[in-house]
C-alpha atoms as a PDB file:
ATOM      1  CA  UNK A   1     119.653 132.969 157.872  1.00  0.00           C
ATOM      2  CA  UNK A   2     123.265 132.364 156.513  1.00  0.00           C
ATOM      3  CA  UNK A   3     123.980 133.663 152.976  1.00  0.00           C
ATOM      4  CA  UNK A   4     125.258 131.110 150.611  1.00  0.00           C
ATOM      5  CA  UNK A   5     128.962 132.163 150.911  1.00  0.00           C
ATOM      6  CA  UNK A   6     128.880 131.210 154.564  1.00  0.00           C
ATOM      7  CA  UNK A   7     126.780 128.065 153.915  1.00  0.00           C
ATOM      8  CA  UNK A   8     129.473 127.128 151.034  1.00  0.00           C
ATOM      9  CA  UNK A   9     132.448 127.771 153.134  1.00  0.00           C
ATOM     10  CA  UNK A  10     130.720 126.115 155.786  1.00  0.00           C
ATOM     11  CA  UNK A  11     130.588 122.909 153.627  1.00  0.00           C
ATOM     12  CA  UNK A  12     133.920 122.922 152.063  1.00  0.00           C
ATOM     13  CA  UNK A  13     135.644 123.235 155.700  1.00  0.00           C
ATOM     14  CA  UNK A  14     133.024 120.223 156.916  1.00  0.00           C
ATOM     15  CA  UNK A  15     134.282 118.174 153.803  1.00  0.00           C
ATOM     16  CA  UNK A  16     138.014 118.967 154.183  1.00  0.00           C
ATOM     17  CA  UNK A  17     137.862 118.823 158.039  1.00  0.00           C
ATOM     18  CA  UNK A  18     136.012 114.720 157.646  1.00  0.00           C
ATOM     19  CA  UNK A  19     139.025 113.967 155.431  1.00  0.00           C
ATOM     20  CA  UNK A  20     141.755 115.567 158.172  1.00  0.00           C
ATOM     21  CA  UNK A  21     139.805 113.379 160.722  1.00  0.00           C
ATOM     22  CA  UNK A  22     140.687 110.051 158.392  1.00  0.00           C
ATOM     23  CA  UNK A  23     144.288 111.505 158.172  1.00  0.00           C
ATOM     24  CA  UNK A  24     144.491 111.384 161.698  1.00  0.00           C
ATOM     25  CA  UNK A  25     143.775 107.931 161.757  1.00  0.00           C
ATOM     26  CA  UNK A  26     145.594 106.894 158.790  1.00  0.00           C
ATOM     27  CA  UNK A  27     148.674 104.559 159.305  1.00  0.00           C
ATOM     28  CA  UNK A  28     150.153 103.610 156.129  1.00  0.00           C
ATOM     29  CA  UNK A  29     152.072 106.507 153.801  1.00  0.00           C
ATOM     30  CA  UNK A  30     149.755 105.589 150.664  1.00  0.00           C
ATOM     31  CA  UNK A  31     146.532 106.143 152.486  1.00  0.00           C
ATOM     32  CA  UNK A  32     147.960 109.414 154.375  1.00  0.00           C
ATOM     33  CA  UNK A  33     149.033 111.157 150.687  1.00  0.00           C
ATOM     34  CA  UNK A  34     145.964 110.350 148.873  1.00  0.00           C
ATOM     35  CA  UNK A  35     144.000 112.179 151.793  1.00  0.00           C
ATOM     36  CA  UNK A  36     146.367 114.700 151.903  1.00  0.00           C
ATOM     37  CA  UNK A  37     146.002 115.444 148.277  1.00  0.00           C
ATOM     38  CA  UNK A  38     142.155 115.151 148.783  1.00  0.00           C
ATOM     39  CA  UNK A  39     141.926 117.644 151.904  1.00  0.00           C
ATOM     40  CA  UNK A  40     143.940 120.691 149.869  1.00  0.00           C
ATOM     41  CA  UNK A  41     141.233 119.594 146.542  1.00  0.00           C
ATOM     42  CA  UNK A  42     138.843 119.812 149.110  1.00  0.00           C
ATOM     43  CA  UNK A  43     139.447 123.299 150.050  1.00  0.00           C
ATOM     44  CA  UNK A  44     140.867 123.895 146.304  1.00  0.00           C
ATOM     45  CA  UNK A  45     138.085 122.505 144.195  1.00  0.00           C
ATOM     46  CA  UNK A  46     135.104 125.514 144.550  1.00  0.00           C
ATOM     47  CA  UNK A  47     137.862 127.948 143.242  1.00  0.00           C
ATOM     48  CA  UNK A  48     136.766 126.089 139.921  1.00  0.00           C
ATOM     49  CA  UNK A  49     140.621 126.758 138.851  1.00  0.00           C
ATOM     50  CA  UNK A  50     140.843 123.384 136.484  1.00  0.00           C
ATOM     51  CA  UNK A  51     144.444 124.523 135.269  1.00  0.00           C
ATOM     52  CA  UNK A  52     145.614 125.282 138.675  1.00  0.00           C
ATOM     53  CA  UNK A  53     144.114 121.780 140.363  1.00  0.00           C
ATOM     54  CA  UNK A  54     145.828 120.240 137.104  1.00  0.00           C
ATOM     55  CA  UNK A  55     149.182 121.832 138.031  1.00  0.00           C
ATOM     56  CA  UNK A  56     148.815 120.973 141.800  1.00  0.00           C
ATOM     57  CA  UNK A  57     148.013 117.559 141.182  1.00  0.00           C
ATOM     58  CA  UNK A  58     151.040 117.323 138.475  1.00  0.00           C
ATOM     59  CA  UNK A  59     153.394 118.679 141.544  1.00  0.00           C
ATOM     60  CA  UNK A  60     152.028 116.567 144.080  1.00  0.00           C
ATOM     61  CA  UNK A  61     152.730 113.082 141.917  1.00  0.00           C
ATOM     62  CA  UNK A  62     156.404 114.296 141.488  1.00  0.00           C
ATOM     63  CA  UNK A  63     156.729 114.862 144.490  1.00  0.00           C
ATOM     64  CA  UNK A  64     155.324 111.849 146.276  1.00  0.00           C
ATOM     65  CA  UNK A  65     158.765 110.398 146.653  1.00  0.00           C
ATOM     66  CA  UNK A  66     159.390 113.316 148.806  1.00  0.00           C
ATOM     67  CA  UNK A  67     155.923 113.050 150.918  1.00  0.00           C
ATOM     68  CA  UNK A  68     156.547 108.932 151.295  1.00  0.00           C
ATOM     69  CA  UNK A  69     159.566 109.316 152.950  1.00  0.00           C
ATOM     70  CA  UNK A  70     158.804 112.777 155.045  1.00  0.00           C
ATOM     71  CA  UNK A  71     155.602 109.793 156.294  1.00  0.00           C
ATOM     72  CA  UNK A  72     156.815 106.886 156.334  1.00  0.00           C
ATOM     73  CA  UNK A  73     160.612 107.938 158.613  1.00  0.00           C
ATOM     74  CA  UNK A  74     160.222 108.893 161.865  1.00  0.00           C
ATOM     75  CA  UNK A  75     159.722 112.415 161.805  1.00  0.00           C
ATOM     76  CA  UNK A  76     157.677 114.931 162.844  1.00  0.00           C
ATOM     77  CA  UNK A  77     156.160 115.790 159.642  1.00  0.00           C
ATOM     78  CA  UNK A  78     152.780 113.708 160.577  1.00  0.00           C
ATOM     79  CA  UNK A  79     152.080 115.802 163.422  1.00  0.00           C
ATOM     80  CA  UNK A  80     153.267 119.002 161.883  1.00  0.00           C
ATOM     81  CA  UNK A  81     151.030 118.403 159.339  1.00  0.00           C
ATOM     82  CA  UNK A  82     148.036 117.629 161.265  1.00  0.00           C
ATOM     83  CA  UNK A  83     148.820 120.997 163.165  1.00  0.00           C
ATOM     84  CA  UNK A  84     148.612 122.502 159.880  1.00  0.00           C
ATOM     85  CA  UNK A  85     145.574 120.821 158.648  1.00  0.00           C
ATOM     86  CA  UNK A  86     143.755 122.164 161.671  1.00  0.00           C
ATOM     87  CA  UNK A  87     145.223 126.041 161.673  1.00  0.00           C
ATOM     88  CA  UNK A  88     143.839 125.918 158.106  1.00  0.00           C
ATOM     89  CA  UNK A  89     140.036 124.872 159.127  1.00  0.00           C
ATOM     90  CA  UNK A  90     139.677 127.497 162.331  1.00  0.00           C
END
């Protein structure tokens, strides 16, 4: 029988690793940084840190300039991203 930790962590990586999968498919730079933001709140979120999601969320929407054009140019962001994304879930 798996104790709750593992059953928890277990969840979180199923929820965040669903949203990766959509990333993968995702075309357009809007729909890639919203489930960006939503795969790190994924993982984020049971930490129950409300002042720390606040502050990452605050970052991320100044920064969103930054993330639009690292997605929408030709670069290898995308993919190193994805990369990332996966590292994170093994």
């Amino acid at each position: 029988m798996l104790g709750l930790g593992v059953m928890m962590a277990n969840g979180i990586a199923c929820g965040a690793g669903r949203v990766a999968a959509g990333l993968a498919l995702s075309l357009s730079a809007d729909d890639i940084i919203s489930l960006d933001g939503r795969f790190y709140g994924t993982l984020y979120a049971p930490a129950r840190r409300e002042r720390t999601l606040s502050i990452i969320v605050t970052l991320r929407f100044k920064f969103e300039r930054y993330f639009r054009f690292a997605w929408e140019e030709e670069t290898s962001h995308l993919e190193r991203s994805q990369r990332d994304h996966r590292e994170i879930l093994k």
